[in-house]
N, C-alpha and C. Protein backbone atom coordinates (compact mmCIF):
# COMPACT_ATOMS: atom_id res chain seq x y z
N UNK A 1 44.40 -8.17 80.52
CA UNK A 1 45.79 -7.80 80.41
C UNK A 1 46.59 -8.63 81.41
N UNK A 2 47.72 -9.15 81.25
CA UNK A 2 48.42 -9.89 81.63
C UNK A 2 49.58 -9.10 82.90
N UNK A 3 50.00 -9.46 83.92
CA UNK A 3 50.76 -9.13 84.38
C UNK A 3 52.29 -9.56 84.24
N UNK A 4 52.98 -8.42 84.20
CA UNK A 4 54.23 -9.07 83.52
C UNK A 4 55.17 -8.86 84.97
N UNK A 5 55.32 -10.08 85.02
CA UNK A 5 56.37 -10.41 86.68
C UNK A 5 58.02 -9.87 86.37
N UNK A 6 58.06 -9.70 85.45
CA UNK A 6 59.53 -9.95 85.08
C UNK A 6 60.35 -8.33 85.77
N UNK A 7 61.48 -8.46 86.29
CA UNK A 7 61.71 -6.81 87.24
C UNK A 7 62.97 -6.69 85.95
N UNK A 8 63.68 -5.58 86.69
CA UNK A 8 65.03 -5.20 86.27
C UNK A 8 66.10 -5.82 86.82
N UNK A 9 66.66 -6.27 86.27
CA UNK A 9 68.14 -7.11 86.77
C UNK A 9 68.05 -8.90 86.57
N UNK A 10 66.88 -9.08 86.03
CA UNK A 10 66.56 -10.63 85.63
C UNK A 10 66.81 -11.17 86.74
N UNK A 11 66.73 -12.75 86.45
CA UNK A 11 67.04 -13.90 87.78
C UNK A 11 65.86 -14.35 88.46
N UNK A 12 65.56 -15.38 89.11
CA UNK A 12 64.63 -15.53 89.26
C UNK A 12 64.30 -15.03 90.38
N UNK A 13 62.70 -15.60 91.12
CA UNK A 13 62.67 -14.82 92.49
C UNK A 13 62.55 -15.74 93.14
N UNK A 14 62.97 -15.37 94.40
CA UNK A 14 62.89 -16.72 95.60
C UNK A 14 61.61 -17.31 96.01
N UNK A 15 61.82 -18.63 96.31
CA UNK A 15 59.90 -19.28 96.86
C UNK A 15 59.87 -18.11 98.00
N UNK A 16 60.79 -17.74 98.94
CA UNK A 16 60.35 -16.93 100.36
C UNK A 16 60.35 -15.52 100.00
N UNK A 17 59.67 -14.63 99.81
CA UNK A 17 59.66 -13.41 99.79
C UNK A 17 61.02 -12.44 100.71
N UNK A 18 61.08 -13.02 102.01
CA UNK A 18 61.94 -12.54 103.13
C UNK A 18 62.87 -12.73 102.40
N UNK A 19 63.29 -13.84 101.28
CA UNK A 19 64.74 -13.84 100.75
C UNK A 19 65.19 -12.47 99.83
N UNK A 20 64.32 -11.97 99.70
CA UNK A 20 64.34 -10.96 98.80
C UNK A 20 65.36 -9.35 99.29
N UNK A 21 65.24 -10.00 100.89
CA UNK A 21 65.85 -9.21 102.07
C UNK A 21 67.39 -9.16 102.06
N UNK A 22 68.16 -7.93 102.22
CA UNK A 22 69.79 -8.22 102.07
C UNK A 22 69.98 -8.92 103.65
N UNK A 23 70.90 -9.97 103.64
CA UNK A 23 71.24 -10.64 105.29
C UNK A 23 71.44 -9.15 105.99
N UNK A 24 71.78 -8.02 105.90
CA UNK A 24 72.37 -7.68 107.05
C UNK A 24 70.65 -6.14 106.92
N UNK A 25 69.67 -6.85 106.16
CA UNK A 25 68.69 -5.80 106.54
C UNK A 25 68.56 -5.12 107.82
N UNK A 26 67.83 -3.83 108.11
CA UNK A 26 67.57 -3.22 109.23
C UNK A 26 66.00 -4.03 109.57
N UNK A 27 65.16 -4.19 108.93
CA UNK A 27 64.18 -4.80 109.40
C UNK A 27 63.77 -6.01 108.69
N UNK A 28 62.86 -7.12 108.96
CA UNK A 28 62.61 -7.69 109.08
C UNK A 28 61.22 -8.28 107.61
N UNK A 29 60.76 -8.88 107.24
CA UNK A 29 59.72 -8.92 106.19
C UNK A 29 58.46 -8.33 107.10
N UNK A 30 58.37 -9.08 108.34
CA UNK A 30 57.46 -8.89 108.64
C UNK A 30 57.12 -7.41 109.29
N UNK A 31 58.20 -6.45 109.45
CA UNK A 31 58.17 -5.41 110.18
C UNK A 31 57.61 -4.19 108.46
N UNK A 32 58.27 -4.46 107.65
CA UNK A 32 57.89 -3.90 106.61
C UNK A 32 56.20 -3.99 106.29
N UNK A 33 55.95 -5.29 106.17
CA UNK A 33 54.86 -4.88 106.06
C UNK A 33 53.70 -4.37 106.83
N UNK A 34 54.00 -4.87 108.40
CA UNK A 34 53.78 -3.66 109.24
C UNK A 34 53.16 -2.30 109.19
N UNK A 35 54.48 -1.77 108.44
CA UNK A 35 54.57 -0.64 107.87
C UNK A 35 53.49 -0.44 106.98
N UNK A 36 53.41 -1.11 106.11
CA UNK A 36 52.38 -0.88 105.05
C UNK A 36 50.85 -0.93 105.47
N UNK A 37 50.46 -1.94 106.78
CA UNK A 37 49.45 -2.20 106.94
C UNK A 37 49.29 -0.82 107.62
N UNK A 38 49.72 -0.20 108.55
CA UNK A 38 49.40 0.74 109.52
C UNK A 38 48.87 1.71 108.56
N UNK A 39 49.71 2.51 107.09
CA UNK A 39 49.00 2.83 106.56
C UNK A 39 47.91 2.81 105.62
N UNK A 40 47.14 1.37 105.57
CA UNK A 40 46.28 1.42 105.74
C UNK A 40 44.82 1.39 106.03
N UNK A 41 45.21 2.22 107.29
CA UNK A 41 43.94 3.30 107.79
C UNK A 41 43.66 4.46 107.50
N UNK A 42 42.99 5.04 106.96
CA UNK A 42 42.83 6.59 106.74
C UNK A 42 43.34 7.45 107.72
N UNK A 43 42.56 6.89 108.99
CA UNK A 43 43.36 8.00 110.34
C UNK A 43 44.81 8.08 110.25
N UNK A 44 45.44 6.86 109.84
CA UNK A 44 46.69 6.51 110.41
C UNK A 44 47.73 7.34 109.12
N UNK A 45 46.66 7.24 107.91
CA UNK A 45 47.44 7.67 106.84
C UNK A 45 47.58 9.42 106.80
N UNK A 46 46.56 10.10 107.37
CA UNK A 46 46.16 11.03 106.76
C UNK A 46 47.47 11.91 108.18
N UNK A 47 47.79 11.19 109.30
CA UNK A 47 48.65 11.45 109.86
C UNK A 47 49.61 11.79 109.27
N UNK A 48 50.37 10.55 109.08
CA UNK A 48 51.70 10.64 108.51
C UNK A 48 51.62 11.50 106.98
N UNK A 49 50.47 11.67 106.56
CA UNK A 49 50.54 12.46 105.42
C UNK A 49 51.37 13.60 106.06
N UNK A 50 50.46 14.35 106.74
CA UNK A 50 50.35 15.92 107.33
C UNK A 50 51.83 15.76 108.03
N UNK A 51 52.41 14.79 108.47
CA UNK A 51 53.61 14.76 109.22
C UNK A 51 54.73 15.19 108.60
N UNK A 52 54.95 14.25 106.87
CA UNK A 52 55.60 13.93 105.98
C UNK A 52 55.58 15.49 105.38
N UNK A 53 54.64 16.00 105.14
CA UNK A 53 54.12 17.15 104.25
C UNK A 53 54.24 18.34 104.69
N UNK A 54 53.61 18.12 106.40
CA UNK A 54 53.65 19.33 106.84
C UNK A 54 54.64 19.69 107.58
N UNK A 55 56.03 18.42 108.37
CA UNK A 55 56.30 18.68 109.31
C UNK A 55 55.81 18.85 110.60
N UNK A 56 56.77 18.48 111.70
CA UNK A 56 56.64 18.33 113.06
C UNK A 56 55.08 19.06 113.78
N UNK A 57 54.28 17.97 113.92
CA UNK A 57 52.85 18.89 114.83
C UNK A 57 52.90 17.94 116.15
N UNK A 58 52.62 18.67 117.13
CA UNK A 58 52.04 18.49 118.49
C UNK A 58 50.78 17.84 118.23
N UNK A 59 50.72 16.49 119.29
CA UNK A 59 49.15 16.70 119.34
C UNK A 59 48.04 17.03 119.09
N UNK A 60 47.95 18.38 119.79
CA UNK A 60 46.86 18.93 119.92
C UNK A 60 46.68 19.62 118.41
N UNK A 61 47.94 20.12 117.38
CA UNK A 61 47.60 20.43 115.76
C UNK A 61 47.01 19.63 115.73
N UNK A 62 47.70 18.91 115.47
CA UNK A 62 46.81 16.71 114.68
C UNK A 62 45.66 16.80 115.22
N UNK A 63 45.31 17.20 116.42
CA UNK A 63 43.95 16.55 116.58
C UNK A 63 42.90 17.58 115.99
N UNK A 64 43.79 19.24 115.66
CA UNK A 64 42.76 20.35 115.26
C UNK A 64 42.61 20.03 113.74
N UNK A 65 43.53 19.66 113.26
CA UNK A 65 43.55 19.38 111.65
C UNK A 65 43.25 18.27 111.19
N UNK A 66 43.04 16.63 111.42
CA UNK A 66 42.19 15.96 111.95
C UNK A 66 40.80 15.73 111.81
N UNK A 67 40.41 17.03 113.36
CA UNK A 67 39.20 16.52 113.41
C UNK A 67 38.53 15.37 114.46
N UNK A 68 39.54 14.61 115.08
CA UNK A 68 39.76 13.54 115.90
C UNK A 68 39.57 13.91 117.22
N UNK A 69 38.96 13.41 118.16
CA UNK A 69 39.07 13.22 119.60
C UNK A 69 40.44 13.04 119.78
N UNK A 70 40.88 12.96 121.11
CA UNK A 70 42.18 12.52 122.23
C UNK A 70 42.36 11.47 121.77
N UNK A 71 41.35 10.42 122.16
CA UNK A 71 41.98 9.09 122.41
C UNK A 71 41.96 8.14 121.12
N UNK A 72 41.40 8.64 120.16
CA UNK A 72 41.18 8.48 118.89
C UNK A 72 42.79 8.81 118.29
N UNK A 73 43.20 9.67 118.16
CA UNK A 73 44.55 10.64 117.74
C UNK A 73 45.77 9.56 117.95
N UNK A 74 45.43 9.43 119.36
CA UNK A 74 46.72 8.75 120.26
C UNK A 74 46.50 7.44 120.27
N UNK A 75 45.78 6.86 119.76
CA UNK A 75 45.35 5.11 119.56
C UNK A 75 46.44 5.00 118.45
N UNK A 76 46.28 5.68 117.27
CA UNK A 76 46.41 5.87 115.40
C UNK A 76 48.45 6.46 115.75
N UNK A 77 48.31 6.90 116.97
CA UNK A 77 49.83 7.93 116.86
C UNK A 77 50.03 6.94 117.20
N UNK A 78 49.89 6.18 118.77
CA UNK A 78 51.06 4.48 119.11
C UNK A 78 51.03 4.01 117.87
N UNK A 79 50.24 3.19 116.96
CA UNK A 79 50.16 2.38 116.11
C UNK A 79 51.27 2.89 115.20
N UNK A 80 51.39 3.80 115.00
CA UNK A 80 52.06 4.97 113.76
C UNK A 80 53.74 4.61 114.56
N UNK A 81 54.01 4.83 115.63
CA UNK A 81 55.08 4.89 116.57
C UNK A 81 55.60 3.52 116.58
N UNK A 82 54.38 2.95 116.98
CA UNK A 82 54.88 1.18 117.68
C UNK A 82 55.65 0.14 115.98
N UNK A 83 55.09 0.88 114.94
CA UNK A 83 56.10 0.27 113.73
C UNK A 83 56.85 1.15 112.91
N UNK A 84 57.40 2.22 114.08
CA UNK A 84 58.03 2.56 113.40
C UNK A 84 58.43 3.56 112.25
N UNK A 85 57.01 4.17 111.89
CA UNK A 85 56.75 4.99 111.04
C UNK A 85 56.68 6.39 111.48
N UNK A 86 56.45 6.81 112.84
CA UNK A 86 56.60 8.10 113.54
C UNK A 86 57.32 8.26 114.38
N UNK A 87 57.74 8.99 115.10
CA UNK A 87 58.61 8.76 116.42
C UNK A 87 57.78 10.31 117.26
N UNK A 88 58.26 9.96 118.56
CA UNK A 88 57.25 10.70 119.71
C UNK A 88 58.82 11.70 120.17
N UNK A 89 58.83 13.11 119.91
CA UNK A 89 59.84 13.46 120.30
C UNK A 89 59.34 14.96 121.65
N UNK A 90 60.56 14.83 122.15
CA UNK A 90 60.14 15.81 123.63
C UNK A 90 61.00 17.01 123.74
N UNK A 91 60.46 18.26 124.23
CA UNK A 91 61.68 18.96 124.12
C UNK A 91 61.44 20.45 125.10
N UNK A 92 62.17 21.14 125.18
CA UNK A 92 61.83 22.24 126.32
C UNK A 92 61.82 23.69 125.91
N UNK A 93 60.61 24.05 125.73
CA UNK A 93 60.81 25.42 124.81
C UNK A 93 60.77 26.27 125.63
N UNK A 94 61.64 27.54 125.38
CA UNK A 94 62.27 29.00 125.90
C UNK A 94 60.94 29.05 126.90
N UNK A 95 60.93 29.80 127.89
CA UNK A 95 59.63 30.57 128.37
C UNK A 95 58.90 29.45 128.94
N UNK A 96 58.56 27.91 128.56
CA UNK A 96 57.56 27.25 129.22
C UNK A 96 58.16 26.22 130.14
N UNK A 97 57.16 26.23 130.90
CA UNK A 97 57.36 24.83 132.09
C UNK A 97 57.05 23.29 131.53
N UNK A 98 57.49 22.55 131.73
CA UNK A 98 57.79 21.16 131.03
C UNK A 98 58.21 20.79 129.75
N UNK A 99 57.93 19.58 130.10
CA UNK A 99 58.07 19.50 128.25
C UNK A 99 56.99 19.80 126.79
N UNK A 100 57.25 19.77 126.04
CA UNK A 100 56.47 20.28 124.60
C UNK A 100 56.40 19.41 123.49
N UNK A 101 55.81 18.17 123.70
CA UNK A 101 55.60 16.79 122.79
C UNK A 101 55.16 17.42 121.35
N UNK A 102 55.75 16.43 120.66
CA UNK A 102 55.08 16.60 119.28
C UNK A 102 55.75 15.56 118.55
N UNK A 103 55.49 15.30 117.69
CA UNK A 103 55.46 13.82 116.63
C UNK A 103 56.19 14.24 115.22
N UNK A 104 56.90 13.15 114.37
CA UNK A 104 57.60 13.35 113.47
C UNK A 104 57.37 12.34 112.39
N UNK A 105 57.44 12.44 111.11
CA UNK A 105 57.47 11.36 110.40
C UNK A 105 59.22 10.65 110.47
N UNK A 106 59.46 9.80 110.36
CA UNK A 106 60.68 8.76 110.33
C UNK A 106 61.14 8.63 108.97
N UNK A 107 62.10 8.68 108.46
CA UNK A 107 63.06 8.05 107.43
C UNK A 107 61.60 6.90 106.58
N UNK A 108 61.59 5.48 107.45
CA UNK A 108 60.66 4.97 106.79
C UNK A 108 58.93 5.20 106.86
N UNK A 109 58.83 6.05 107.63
CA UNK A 109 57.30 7.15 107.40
C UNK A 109 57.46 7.84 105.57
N UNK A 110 58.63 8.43 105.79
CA UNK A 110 58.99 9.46 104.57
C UNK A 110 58.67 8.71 103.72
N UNK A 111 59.59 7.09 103.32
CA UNK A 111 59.54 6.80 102.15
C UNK A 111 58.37 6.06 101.96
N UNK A 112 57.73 5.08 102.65
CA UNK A 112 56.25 4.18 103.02
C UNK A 112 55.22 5.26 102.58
N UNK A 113 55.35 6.78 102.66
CA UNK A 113 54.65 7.81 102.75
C UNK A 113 54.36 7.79 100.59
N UNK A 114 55.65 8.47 100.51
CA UNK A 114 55.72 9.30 99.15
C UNK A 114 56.29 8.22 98.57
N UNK A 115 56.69 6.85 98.34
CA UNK A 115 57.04 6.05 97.35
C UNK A 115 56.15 4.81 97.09
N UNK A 116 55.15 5.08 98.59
CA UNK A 116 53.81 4.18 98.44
C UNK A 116 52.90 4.59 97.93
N UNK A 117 52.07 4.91 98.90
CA UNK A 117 50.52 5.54 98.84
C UNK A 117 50.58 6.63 97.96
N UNK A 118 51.37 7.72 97.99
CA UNK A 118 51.63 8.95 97.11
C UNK A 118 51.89 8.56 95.85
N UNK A 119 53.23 7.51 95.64
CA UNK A 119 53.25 7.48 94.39
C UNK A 119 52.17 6.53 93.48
N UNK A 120 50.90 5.82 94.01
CA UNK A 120 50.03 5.20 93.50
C UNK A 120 48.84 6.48 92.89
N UNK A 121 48.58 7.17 94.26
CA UNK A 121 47.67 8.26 94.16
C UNK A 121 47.91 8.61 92.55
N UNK A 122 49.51 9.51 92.74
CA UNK A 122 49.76 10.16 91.33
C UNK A 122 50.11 9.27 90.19
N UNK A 123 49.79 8.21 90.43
CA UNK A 123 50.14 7.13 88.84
C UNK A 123 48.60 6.95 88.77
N UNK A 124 47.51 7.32 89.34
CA UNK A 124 46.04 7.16 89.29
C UNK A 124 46.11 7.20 87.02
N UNK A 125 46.21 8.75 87.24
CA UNK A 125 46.15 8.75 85.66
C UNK A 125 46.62 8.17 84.82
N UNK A 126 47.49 7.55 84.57
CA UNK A 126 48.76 6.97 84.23
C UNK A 126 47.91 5.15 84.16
N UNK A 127 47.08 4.77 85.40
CA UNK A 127 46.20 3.54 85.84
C UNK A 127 44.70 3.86 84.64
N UNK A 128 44.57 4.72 85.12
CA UNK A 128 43.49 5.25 84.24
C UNK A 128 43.42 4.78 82.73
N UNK A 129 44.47 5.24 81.84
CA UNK A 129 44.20 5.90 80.49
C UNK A 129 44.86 4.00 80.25
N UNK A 130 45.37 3.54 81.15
CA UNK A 130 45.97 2.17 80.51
C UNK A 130 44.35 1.68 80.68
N UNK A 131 44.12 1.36 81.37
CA UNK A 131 42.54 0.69 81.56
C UNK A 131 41.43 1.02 81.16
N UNK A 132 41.43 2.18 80.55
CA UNK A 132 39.80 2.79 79.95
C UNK A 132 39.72 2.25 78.47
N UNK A 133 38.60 1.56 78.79
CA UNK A 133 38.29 0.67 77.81
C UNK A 133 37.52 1.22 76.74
N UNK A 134 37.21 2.69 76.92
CA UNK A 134 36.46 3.73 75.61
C UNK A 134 37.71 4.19 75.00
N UNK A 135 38.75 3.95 75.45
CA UNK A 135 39.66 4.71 74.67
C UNK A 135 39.84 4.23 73.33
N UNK A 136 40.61 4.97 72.28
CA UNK A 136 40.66 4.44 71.06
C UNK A 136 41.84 3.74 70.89
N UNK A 137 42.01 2.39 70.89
CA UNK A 137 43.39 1.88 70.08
C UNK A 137 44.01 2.07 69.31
């Protein structure tokens, strides 16, 4: 089966991929894909899943739901942070002494999340029934 290159809105496509970028983008080609690589790792993904899905967890959730050691958790959380896809937020709850860390998915966590990896997952079937070669024509 042939792949058909052709998108919506015709025209051709640029030799540079980055051209594909509006001039006044927020990031960069290379920061995007970034993005994409971080998720994927399973650790890194199954994070931002639970982040995206479940909302705001501390640490120490992530590491109970997980399954993960400390330094394991927090290797996968910078990586998750350092492009961008999580953010590390701090805050002071009623009754306790210091602060009360916990982690968030980001705008582009959200969409890298459920318009990537998610929406491939659920086009599985959809991948399936085009490619099964017992099927009847």
């Amino acid at each position: 089966m042939a792949t058909d290159h052709s998108r919506p809105g015709g025209g051709d496509l640029p030799e540079d991929p980055a051209d594909l970028l509006p001039d006044d983008s927020v990031l960069s080609l290379d920061e995007y894909l970034a993005m994409h690589a971080a998720v994927g790792h399973r650790t890194r993904y199954e994070i931002l899943y639970r982040l995206v899905h479940g909302g705001d967890m501390s640490p120490k959730e992530l590491e109970d739901a997980l399954d993960v050691d400390d330094s394991t958790l927090h290797y996968h959380l910078n990586e998750l942070v350092d492009v961008g896809l999580v953010e590390k937020r701090q805050r002071t709850d009623r009754g306790q002494d210091g602060l009360y860390t916990y982690y968030r998915a980001t705008v582009f966590g959200e969409v890298t999340l459920t318009d990537g990896v998610d929406e491939l997952i659920r086009g599985e079937q959809d991948f399936e029934a085009l490619y099964d070669s017992t099927a009847d024509s």
